[in-house]
PDB file of N, CA and C in Angstrom:
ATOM      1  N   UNK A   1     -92.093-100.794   3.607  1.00  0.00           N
ATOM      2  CA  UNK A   1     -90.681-100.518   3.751  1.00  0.00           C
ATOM      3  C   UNK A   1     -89.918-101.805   4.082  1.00  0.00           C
ATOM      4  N   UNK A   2     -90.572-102.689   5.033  1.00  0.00           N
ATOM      5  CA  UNK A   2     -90.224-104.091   5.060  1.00  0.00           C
ATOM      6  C   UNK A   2     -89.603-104.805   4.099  1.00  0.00           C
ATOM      7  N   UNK A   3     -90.809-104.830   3.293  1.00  0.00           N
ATOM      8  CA  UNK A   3     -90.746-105.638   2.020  1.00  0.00           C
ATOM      9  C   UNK A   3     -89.835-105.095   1.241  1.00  0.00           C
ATOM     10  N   UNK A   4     -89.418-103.956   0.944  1.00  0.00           N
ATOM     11  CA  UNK A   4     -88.186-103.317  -0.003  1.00  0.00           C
ATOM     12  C   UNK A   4     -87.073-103.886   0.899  1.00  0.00           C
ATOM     13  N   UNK A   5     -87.176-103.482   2.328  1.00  0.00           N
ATOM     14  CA  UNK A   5     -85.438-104.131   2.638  1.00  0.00           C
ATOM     15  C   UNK A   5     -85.251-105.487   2.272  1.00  0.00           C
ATOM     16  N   UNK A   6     -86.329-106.285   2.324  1.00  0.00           N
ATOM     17  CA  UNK A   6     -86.123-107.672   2.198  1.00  0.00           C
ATOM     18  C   UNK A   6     -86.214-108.339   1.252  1.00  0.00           C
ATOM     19  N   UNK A   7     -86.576-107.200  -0.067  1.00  0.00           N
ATOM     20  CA  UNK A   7     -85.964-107.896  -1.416  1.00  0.00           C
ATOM     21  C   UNK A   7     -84.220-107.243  -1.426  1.00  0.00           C
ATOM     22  N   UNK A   8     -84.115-106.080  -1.110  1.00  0.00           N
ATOM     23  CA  UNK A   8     -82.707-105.623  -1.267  1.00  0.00           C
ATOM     24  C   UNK A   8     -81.626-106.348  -0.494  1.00  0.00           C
ATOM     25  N   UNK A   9     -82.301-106.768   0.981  1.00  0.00           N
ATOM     26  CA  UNK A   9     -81.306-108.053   1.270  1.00  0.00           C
ATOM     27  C   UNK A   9     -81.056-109.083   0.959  1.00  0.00           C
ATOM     28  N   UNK A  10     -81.725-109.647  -0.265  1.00  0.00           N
ATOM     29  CA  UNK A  10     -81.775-111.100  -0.736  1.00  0.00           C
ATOM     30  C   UNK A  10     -81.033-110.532  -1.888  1.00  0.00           C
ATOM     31  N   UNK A  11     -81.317-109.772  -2.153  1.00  0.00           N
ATOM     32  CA  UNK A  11     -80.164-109.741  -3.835  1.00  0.00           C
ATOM     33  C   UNK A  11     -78.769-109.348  -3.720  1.00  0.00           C
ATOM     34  N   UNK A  12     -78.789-108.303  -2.708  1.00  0.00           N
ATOM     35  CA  UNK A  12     -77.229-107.895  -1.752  1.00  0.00           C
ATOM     36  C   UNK A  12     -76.664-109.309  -1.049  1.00  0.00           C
ATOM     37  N   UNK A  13     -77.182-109.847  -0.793  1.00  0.00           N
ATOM     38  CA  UNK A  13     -76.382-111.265  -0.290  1.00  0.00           C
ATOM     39  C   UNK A  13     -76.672-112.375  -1.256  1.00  0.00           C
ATOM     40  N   UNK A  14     -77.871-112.718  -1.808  1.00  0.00           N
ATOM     41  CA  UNK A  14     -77.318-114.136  -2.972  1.00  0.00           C
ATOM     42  C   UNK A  14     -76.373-113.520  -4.045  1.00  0.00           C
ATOM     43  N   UNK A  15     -76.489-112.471  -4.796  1.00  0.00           N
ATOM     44  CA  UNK A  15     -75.948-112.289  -6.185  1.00  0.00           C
ATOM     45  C   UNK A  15     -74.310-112.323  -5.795  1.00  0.00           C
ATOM     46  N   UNK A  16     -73.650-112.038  -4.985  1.00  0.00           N
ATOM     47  CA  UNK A  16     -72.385-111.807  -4.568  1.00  0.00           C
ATOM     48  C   UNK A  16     -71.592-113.434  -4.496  1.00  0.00           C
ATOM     49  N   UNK A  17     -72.317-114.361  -3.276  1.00  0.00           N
ATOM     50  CA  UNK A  17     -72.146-115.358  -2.946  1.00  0.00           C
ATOM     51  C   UNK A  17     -72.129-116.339  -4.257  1.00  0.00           C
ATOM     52  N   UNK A  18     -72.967-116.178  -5.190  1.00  0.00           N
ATOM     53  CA  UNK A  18     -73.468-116.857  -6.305  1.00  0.00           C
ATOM     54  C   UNK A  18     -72.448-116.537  -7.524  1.00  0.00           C
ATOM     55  N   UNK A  19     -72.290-115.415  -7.528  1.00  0.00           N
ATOM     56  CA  UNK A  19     -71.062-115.382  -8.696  1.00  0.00           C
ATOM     57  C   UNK A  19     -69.740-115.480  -8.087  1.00  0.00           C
ATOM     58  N   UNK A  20     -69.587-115.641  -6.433  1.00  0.00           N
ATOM     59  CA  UNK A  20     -68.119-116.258  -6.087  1.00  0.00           C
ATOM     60  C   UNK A  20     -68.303-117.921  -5.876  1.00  0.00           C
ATOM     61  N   UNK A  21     -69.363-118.364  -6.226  1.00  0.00           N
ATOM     62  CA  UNK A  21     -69.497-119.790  -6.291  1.00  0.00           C
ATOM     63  C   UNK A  21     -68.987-119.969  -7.952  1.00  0.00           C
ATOM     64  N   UNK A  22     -69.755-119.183  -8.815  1.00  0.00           N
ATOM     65  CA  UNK A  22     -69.025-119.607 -10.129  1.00  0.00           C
ATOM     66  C   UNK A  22     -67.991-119.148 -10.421  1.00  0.00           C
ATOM     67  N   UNK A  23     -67.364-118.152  -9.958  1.00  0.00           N
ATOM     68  CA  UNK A  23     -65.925-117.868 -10.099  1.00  0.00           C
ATOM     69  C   UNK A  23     -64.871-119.033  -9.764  1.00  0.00           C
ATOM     70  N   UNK A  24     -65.476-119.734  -8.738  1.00  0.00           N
ATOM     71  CA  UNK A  24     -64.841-120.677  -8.003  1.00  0.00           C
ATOM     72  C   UNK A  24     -64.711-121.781  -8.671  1.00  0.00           C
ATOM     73  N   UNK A  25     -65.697-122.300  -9.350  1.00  0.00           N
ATOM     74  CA  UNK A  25     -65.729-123.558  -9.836  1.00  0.00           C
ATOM     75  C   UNK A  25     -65.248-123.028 -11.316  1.00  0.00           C
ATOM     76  N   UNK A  26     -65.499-122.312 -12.400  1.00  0.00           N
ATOM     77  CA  UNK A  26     -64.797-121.370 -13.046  1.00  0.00           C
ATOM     78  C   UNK A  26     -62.596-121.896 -13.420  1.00  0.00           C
ATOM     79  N   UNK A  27     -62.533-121.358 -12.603  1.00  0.00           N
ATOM     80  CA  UNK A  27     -61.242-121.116 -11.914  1.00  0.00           C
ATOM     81  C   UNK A  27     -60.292-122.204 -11.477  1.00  0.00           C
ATOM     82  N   UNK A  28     -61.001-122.975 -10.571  1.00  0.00           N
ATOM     83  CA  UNK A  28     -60.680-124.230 -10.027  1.00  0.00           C
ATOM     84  C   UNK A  28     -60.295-123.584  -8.395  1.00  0.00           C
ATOM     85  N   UNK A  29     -60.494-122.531  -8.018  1.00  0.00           N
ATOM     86  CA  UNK A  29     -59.764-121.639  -6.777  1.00  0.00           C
ATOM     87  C   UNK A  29     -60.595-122.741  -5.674  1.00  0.00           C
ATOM     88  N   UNK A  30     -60.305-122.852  -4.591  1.00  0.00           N
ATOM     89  CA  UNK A  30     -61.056-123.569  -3.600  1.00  0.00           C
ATOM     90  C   UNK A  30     -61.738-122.519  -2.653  1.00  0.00           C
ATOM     91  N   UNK A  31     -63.014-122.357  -2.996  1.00  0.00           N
ATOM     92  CA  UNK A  31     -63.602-121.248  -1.939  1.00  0.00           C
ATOM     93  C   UNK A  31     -63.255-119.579  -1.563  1.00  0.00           C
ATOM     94  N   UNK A  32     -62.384-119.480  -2.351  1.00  0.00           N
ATOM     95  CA  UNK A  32     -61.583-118.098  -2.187  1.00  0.00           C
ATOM     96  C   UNK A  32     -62.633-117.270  -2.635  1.00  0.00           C
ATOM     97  N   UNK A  33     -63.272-117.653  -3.758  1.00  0.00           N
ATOM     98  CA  UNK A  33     -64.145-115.753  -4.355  1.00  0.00           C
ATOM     99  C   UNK A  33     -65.801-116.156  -3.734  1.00  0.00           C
ATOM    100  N   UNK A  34     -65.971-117.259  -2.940  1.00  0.00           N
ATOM    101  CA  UNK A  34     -67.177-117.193  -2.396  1.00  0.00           C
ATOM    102  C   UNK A  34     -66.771-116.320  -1.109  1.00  0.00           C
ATOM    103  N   UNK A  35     -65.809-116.737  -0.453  1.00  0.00           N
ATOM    104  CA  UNK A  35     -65.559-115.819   0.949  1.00  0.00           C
ATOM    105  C   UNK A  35     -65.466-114.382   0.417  1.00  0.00           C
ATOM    106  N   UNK A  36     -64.896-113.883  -0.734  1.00  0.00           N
ATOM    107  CA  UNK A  36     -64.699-112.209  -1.108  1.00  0.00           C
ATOM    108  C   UNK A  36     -66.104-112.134  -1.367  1.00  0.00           C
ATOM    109  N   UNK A  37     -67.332-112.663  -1.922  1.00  0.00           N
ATOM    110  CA  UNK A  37     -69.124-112.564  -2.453  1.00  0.00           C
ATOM    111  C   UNK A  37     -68.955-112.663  -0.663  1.00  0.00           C
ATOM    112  N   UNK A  38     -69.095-113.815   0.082  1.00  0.00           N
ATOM    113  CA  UNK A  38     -69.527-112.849   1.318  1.00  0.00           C
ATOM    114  C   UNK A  38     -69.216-112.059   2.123  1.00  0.00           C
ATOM    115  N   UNK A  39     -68.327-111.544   2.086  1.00  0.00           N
ATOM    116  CA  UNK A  39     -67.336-109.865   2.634  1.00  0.00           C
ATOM    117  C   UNK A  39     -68.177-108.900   1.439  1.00  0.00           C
ATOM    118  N   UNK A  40     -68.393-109.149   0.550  1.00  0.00           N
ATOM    119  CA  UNK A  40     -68.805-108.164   0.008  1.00  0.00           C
ATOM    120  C   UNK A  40     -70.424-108.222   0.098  1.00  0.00           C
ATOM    121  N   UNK A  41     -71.031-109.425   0.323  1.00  0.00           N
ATOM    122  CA  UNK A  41     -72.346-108.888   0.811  1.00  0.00           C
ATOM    123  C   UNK A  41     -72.540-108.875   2.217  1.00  0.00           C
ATOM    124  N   UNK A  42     -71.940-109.267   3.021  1.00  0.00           N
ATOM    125  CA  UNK A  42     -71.597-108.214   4.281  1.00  0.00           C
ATOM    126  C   UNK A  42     -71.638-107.027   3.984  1.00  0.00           C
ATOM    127  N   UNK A  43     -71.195-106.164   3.820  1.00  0.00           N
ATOM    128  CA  UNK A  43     -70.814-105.326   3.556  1.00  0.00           C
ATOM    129  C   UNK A  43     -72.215-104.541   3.082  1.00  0.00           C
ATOM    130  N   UNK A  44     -72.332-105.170   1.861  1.00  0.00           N
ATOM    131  CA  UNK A  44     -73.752-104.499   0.918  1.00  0.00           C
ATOM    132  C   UNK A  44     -75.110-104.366   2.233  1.00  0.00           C
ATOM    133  N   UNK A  45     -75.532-105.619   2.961  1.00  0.00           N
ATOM    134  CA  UNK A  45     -76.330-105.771   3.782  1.00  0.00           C
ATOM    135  C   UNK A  45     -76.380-104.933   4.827  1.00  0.00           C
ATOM    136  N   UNK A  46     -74.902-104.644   5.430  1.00  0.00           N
ATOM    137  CA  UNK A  46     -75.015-103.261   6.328  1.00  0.00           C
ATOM    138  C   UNK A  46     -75.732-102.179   5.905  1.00  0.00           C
ATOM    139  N   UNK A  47     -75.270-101.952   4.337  1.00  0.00           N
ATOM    140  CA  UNK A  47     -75.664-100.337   3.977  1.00  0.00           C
ATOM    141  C   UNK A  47     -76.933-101.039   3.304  1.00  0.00           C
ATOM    142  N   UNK A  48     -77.830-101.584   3.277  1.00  0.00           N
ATOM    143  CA  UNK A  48     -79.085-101.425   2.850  1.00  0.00           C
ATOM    144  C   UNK A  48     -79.683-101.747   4.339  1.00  0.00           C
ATOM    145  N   UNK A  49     -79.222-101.851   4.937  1.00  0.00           N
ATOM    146  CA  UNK A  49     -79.663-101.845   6.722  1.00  0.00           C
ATOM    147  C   UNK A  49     -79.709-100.341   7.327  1.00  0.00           C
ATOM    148  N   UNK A  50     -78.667 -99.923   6.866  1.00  0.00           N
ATOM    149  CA  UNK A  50     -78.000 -98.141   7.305  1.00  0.00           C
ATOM    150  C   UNK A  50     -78.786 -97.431   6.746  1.00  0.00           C
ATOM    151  N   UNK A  51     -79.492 -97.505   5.077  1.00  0.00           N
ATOM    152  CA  UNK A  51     -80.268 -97.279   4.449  1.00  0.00           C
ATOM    153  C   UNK A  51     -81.466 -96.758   5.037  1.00  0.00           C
ATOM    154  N   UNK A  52     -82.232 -98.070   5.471  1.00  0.00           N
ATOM    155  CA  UNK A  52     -83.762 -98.887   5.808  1.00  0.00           C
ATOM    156  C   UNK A  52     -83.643 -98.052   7.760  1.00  0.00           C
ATOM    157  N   UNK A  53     -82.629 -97.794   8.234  1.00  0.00           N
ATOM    158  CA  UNK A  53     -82.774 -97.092   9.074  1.00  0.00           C
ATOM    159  C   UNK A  53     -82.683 -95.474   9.438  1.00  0.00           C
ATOM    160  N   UNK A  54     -82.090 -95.247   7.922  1.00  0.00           N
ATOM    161  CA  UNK A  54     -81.883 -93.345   8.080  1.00  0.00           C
ATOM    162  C   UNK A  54     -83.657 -93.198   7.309  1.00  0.00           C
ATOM    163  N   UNK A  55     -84.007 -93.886   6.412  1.00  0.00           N
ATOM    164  CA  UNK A  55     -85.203 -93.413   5.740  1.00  0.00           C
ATOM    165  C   UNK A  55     -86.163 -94.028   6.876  1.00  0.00           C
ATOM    166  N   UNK A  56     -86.397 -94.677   8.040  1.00  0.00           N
ATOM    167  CA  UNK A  56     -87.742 -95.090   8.928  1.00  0.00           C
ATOM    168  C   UNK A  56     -87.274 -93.959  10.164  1.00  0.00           C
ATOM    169  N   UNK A  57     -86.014 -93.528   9.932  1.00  0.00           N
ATOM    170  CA  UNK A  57     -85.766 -91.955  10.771  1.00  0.00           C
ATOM    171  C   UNK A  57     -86.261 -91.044  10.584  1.00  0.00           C
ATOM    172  N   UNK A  58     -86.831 -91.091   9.349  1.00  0.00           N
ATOM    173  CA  UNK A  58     -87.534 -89.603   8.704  1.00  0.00           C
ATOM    174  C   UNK A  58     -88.706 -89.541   8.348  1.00  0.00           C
ATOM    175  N   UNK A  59     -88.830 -90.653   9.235  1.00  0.00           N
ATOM    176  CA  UNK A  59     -90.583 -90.896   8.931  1.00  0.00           C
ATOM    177  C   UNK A  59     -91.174 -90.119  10.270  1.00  0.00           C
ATOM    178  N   UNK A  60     -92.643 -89.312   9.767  1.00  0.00           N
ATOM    179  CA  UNK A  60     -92.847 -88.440  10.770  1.00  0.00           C
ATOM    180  C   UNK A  60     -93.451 -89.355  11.985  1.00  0.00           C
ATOM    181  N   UNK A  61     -93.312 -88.594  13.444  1.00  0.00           N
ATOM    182  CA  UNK A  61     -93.875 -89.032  14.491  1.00  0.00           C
ATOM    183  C   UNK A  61     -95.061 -88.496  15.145  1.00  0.00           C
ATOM    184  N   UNK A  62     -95.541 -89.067  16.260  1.00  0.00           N
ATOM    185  CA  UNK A  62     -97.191 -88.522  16.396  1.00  0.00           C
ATOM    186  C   UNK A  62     -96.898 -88.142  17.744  1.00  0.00           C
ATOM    187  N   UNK A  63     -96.838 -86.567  17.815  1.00  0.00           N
ATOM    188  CA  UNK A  63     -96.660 -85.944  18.930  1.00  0.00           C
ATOM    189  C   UNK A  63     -98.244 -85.998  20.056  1.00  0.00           C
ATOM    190  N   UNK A  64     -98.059 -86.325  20.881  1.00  0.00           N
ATOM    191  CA  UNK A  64     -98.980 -86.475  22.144  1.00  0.00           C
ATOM    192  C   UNK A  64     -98.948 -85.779  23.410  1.00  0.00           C
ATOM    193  N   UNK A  65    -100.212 -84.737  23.565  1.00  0.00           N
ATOM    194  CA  UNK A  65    -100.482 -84.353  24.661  1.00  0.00           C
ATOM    195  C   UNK A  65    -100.624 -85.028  26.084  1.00  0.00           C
ATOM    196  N   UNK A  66     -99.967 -84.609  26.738  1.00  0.00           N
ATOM    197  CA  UNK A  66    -100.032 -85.365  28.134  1.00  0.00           C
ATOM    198  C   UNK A  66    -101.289 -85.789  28.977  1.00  0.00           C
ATOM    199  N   UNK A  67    -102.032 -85.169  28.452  1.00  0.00           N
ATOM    200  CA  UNK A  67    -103.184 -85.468  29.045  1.00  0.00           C
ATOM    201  C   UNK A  67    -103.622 -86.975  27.702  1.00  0.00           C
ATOM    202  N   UNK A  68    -103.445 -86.778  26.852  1.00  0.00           N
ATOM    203  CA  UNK A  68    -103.766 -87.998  26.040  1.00  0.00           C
ATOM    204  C   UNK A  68    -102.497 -89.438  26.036  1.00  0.00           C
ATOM    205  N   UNK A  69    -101.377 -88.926  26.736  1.00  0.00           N
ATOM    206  CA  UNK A  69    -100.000 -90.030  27.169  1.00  0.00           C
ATOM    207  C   UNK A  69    -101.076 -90.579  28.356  1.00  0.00           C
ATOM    208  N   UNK A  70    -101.664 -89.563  29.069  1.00  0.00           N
ATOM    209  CA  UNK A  70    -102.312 -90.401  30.649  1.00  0.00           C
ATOM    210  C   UNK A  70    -103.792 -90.995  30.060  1.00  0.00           C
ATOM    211  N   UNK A  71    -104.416 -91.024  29.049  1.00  0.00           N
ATOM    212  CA  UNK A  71    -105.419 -91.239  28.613  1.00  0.00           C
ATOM    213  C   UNK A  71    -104.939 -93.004  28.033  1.00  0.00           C
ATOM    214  N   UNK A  72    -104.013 -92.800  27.204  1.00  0.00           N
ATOM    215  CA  UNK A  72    -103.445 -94.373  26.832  1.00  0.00           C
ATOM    216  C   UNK A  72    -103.232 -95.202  28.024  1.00  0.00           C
ATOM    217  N   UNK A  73    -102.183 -94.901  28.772  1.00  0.00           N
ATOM    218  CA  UNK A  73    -101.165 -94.951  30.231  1.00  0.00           C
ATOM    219  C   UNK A  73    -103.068 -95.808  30.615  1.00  0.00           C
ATOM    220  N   UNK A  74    -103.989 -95.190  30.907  1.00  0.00           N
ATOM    221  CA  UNK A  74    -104.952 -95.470  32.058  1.00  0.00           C
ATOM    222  C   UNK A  74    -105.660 -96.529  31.116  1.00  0.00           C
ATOM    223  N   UNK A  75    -105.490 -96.474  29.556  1.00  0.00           N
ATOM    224  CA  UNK A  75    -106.548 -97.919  29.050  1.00  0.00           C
ATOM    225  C   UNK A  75    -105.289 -98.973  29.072  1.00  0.00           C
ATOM    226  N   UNK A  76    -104.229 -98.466  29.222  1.00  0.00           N
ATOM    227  CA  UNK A  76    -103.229 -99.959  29.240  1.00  0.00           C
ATOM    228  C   UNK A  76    -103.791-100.322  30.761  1.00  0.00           C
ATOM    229  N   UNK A  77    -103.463 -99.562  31.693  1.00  0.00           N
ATOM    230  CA  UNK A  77    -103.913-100.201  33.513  1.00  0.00           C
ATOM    231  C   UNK A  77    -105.196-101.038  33.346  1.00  0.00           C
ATOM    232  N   UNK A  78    -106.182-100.598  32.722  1.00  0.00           N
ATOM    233  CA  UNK A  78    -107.572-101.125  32.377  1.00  0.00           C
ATOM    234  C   UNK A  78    -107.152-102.349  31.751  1.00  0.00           C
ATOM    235  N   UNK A  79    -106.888-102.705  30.761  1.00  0.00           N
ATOM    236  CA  UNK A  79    -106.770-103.706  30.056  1.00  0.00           C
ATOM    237  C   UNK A  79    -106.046-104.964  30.806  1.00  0.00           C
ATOM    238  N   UNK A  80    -104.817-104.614  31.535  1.00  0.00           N
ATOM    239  CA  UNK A  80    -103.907-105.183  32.380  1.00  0.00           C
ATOM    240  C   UNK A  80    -104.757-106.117  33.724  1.00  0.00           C
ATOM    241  N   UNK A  81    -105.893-105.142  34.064  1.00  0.00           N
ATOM    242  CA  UNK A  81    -106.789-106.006  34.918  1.00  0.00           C
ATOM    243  C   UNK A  81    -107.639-106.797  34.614  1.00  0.00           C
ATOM    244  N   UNK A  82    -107.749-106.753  32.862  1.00  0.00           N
ATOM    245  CA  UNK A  82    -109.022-107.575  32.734  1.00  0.00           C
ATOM    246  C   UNK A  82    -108.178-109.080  32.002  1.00  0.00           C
TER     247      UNK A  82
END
C-alpha cells in the first residue's frame, strides 16, 4: 500500500509542476503556471493521502483477548529487563 501511495505521490506532484514549468517557458510568463502545478499538486497529494488513509481504515484489525493483551504486556516487561 506504501508503494502505491508513493508512486501516486510522485506523479500527483511532478506531472503538475512539470507542465507549469513548460507552460512557463512556453509563454514567456515568469513562474506563474509553476505556482498554479504546485497548488494543484497540493491539492492532488492531499487526496491521494485522504485516499491511502480511508482504504488502511478498512483494513481489518486483530481483536485481542485480555488475557492475551497481559500475555504481550508481560513479554514486553521481560524483554525490557534483559
Amino acid at each position: 500500500m506504501a508503494a502505491n501511495m508513493t508512486w501516486q505521490l510522485a506523479i500527483v506532484i511532478l506531472v503538475p509542476i512539470i507542465i507549469g514549468v513548460k507552460l512557463d517557458k512556453a509563454y514567456g510568463t515568469k513562474d506563474v503556471w509553476t505556482f498554479v502545478g504546485l497548488g494543484v499538486a497540493l491539492i492532488g497529494s492531499g487526496l491521494v493521502m485522504w485516499r491511502a488513509v480511508r482504504a488502511a481504515n478498512r483494513l481489518p484489525t486483530i481483536k485481542l483477548t485480555e488475557e492475551q493483551k497481559r500475555a504481550i504486556q508481560k513479554q514486553y516487561e521481560e524483554d525490557d529487563k534483559e
